[in-house]
Protein backbone atom coordinates (compact mmCIF):
# COMPACT_ATOMS: atom_id res chain seq x y z
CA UNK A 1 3.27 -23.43 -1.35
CA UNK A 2 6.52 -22.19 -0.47
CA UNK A 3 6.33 -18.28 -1.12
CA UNK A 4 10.31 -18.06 -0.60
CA UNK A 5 10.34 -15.05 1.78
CA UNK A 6 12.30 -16.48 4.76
CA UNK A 7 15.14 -13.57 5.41
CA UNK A 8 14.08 -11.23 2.49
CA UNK A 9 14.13 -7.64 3.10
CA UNK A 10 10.72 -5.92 2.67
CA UNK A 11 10.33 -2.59 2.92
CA UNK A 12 6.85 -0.78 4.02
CA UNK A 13 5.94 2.95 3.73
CA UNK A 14 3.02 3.97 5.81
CA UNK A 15 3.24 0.62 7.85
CA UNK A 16 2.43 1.46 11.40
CA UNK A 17 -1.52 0.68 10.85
CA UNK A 18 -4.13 -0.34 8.72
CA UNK A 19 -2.99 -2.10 5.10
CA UNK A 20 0.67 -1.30 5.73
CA UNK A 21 0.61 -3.02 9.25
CA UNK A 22 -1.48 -6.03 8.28
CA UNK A 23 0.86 -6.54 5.36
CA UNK A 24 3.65 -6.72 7.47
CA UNK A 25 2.18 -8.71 9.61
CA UNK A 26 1.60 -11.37 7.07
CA UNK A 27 5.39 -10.76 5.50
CA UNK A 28 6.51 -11.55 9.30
CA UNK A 29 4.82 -14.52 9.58
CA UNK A 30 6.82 -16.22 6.35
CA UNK A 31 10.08 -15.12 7.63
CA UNK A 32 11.08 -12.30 5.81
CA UNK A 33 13.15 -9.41 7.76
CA UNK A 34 10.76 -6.37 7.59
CA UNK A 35 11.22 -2.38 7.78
CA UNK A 36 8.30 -0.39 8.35
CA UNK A 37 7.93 3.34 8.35
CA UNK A 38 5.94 6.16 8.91
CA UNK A 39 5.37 9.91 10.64
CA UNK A 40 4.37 8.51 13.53
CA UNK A 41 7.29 6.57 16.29
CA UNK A 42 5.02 5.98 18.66
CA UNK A 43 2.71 3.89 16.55
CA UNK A 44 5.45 2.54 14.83
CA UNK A 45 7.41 0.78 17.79
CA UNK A 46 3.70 -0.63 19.23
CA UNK A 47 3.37 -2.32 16.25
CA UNK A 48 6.78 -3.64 15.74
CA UNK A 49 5.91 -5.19 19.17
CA UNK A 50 3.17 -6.32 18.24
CA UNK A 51 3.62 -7.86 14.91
CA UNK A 52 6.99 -9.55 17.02
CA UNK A 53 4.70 -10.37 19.81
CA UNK A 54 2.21 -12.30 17.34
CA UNK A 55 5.04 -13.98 14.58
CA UNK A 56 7.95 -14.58 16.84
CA UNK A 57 10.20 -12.65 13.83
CA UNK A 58 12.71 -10.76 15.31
CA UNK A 59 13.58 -8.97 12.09
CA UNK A 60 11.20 -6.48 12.34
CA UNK A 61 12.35 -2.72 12.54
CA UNK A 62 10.83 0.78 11.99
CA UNK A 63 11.72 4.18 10.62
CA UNK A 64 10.44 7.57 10.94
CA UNK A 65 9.83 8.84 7.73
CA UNK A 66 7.73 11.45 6.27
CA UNK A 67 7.33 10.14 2.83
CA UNK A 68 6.28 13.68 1.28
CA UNK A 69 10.32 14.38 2.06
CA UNK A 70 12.95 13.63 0.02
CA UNK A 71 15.42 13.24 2.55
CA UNK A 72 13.21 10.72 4.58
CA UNK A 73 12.81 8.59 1.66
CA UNK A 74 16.67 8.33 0.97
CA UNK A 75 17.56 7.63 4.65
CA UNK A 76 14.87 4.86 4.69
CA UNK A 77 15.98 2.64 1.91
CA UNK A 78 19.67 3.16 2.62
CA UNK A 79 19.14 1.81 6.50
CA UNK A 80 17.06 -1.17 4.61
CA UNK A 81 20.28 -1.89 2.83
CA UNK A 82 22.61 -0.72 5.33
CA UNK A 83 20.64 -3.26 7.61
CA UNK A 84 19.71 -6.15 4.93
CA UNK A 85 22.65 -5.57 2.42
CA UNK A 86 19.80 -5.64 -0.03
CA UNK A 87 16.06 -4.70 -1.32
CA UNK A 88 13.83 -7.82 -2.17
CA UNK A 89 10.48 -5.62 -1.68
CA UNK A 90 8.69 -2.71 -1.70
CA UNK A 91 5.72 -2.11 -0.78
CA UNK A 92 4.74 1.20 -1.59
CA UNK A 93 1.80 2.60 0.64
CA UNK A 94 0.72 6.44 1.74
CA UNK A 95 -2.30 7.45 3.68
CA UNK A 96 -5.33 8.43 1.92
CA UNK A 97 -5.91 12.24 0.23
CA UNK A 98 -8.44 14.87 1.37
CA UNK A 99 -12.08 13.95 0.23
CA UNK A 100 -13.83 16.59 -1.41
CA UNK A 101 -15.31 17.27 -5.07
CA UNK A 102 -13.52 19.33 -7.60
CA UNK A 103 -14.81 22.61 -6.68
CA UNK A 104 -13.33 22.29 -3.25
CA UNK A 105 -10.32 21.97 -3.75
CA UNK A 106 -7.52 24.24 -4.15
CA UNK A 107 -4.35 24.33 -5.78
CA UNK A 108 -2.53 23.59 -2.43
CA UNK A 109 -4.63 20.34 -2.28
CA UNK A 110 -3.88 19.12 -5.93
CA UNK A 111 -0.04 19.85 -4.83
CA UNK A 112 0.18 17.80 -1.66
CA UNK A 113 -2.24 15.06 -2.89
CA UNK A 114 0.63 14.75 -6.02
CA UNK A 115 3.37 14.77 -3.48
CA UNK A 116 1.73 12.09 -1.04
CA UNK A 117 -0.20 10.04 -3.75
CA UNK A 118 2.04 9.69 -6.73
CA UNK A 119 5.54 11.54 -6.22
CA UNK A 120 6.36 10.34 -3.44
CA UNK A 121 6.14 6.08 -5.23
CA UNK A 122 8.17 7.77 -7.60
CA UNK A 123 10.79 8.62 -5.36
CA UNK A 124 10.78 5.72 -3.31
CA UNK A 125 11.02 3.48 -6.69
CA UNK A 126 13.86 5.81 -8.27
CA UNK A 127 15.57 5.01 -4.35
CA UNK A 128 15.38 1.05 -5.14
CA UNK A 129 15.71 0.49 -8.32
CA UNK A 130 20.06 0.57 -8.13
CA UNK A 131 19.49 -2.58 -5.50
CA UNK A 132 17.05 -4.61 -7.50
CA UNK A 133 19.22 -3.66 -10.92
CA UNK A 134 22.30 -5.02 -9.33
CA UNK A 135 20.85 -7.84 -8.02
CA UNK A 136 18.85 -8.51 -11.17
CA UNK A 137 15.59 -9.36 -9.33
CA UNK A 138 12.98 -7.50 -7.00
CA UNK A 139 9.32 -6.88 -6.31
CA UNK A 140 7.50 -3.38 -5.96
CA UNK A 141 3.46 -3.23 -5.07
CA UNK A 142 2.29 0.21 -5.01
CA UNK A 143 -1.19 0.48 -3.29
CA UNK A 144 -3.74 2.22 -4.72
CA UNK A 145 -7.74 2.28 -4.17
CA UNK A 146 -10.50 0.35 -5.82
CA UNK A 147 -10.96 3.83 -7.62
CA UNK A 148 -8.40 2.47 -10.44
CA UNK A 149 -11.40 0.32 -11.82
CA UNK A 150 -13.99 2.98 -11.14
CA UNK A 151 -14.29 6.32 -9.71
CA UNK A 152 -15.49 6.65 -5.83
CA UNK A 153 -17.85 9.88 -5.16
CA UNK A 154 -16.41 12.86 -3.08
CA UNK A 155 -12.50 11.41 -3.76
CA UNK A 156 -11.81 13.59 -6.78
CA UNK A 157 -8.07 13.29 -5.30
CA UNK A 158 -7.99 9.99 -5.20
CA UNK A 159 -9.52 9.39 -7.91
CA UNK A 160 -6.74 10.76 -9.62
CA UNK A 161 -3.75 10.10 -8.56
CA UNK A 162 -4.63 6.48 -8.05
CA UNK A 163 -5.17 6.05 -11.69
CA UNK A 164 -1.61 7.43 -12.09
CA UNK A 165 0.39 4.70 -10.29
CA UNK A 166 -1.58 2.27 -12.75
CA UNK A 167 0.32 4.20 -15.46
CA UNK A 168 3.05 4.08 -13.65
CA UNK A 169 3.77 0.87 -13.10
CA UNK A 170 2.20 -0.66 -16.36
CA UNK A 171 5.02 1.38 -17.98
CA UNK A 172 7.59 0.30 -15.22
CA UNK A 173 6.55 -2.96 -16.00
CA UNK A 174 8.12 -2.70 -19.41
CA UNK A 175 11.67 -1.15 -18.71
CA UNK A 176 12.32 -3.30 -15.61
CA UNK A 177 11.42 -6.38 -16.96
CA UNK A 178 14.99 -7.22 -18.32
CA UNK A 179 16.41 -6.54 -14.56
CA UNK A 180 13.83 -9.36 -13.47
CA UNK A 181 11.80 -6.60 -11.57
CA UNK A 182 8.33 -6.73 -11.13
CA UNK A 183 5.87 -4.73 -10.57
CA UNK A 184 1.74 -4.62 -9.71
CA UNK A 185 -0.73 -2.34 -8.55
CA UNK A 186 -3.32 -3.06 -5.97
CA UNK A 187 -6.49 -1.53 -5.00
CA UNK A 188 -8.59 -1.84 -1.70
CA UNK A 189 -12.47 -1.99 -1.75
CA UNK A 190 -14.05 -1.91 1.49
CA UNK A 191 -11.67 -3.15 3.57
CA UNK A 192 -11.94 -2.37 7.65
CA UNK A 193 -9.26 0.03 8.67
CA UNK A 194 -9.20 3.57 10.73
CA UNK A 195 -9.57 5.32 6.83
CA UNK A 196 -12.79 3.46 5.45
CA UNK A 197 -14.27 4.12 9.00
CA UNK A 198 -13.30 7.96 8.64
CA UNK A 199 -14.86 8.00 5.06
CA UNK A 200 -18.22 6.00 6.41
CA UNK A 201 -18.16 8.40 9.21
CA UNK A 202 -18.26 11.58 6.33
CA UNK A 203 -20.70 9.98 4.66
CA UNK A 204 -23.07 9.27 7.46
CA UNK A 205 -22.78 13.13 8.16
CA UNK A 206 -23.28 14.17 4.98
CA UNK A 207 -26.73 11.99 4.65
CA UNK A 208 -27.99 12.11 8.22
CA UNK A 209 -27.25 8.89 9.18
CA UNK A 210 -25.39 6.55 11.22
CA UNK A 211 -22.46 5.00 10.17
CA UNK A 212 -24.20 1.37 10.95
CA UNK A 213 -26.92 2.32 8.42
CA UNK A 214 -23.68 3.62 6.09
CA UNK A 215 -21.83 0.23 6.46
CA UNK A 216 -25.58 -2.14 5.78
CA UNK A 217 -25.78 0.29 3.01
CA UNK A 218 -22.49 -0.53 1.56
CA UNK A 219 -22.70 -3.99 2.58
CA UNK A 220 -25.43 -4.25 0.06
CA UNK A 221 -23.71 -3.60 -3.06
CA UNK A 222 -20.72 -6.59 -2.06
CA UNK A 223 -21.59 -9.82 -3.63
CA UNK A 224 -20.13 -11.73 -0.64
CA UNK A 225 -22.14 -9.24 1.90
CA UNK A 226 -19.20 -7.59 3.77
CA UNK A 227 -16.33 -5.54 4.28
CA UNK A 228 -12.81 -7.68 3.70
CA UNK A 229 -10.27 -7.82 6.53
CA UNK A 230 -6.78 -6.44 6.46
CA UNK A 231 -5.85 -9.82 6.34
CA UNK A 232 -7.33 -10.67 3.14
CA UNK A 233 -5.60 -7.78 1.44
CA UNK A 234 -2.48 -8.33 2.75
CA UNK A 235 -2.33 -12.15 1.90
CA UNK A 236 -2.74 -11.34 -1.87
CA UNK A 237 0.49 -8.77 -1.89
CA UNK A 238 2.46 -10.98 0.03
CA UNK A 239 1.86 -13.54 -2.98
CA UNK A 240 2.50 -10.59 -4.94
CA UNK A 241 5.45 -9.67 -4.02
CA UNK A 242 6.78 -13.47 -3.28
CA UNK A 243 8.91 -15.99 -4.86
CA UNK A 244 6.10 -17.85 -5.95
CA UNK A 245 5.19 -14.99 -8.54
CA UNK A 246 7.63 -14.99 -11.14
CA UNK A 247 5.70 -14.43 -13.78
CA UNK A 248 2.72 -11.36 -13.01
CA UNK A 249 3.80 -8.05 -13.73
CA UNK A 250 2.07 -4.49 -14.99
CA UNK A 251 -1.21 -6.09 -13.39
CA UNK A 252 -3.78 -4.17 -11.25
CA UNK A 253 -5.68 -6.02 -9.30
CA UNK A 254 -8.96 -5.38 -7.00
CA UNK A 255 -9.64 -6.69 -3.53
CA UNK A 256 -13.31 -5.89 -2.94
CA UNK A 257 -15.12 -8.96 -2.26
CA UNK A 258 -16.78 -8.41 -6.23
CA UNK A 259 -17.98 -4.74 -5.17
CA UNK A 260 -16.37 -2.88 -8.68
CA UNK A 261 -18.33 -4.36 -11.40
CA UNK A 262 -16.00 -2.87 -14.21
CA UNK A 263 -13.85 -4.52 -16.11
């Protein structure tokens, strides 16, 4: 299948590790001239080299950008275009809230979970959107958590927020659709990154265990018996977000391995 990515311009928040990285990874691989972004330039140049190192895909540059910042965000998509000419895809992605129950958390917490969670896919869509009009075609993928099919304990944050870039987009999904623009949610189970082994590693302390017993645990309640790679994830957004889906929009969609049993 030809996915039609060679020399489109993909733009990644929060892609100097985990999800963010592996996706550009795989976006690298089928040609497609990639900008990633984050707080963090040191991270961000090692994997530029590395993702170069692996694809041979010179087209692979990074930004510093604090996506809580309005300012960041601008700068970012205008180099993309400055750069590109154009936006083909976004990929909107932010590291993970707090954890925490409701009675923890403060009105500080609520704030900057809003800001990094949901605001700032707002602002990086409203940023976009005059490319992908004018062109009359583009794809956005906002990542979210597993949590938008069912809540996760201790993520009250999450939990939250998540839910509200499914709102988002389905109603996105509706006013872009003349402009050709479409738009999809998706939501990591257990996937292996730095941020699932952080929450394991709470939850282990919490229950006075290891974090091997934590992960057989966990393992338990996945029909196919264990955690997903960042590859797996990132393979389904790349198809996503490709020319080969023309015709999926306002979806949200689960990688888990079968883990969420609701519908």
């Amino acid at each position: 299948m030809d996915l039609n990515l060679k020399g489109k311009s993909v733009v990644i928040t929060a892609g100097s590790k985990g999800l963010g990285k592996a996706t550009a990874l795989e976006f690298a691989k089928e040609g497609a001239h990639v900008i990633i972004s984050s707080r963090n330039e040191e991270e961000l140049a090692k994997t530029k080299h590395e993702i170069e190192k692996e694809t041979g895909n010179k087209n692979v540059h990074f930004l510093v950008c604090d996506i809580t910042k309005v300012d960041d965000i601008k700068q970012m998509v205008n180099e993309a275009v400055e750069r590109f000419g154009m936006v083909d895809v976004l990929i909107n992605n932010a590291g993970g809230p707090p954890t925490g129950t409701f009675d923890q958390m403060t009105d500080e917490d609520w704030l900057y979970a809003f800001e990094l969670n949901l605001l700032s896919f707002i602002r990086t869509i409203r940023e976009v959107l005059p490319y992908m009009k004018k062109q009359q075609h583009g794809h956005i993928i906002n990542f979210a958590s597993s949590s938008i099919k069912q809540p996760i304990d201790n993520l009250i944050l999450s939990n939250t927020f998540r839910t509200g870039i499914v709102g988002l987009a389905k109603s996105l999904s509706q006013e872009l659709a003349s402009d050709n623009i479409l738009i999809n949610t998706v939501g990591p189970g257990r996937i292996s990154t730095d941020r699932l082994a952080q929450l394991d590693g709470i939850r282990a302390e919490k229950q006075g265990k290891t974090i091997e017993e934590i992960k057989l645990e966990t393992e338990a309640t996945i029909p196919l018996g264990r955690y997903g790679e960042p590859s797996e994830f990132a393979k389904m957004v790349v198809f996503l977000a490709s020319g080969a889906n023309t015709y999926v929009t306002g979806q949200s969609f689960v990688i888990d391995g079968g883990m969420v049993k609701a519908f």
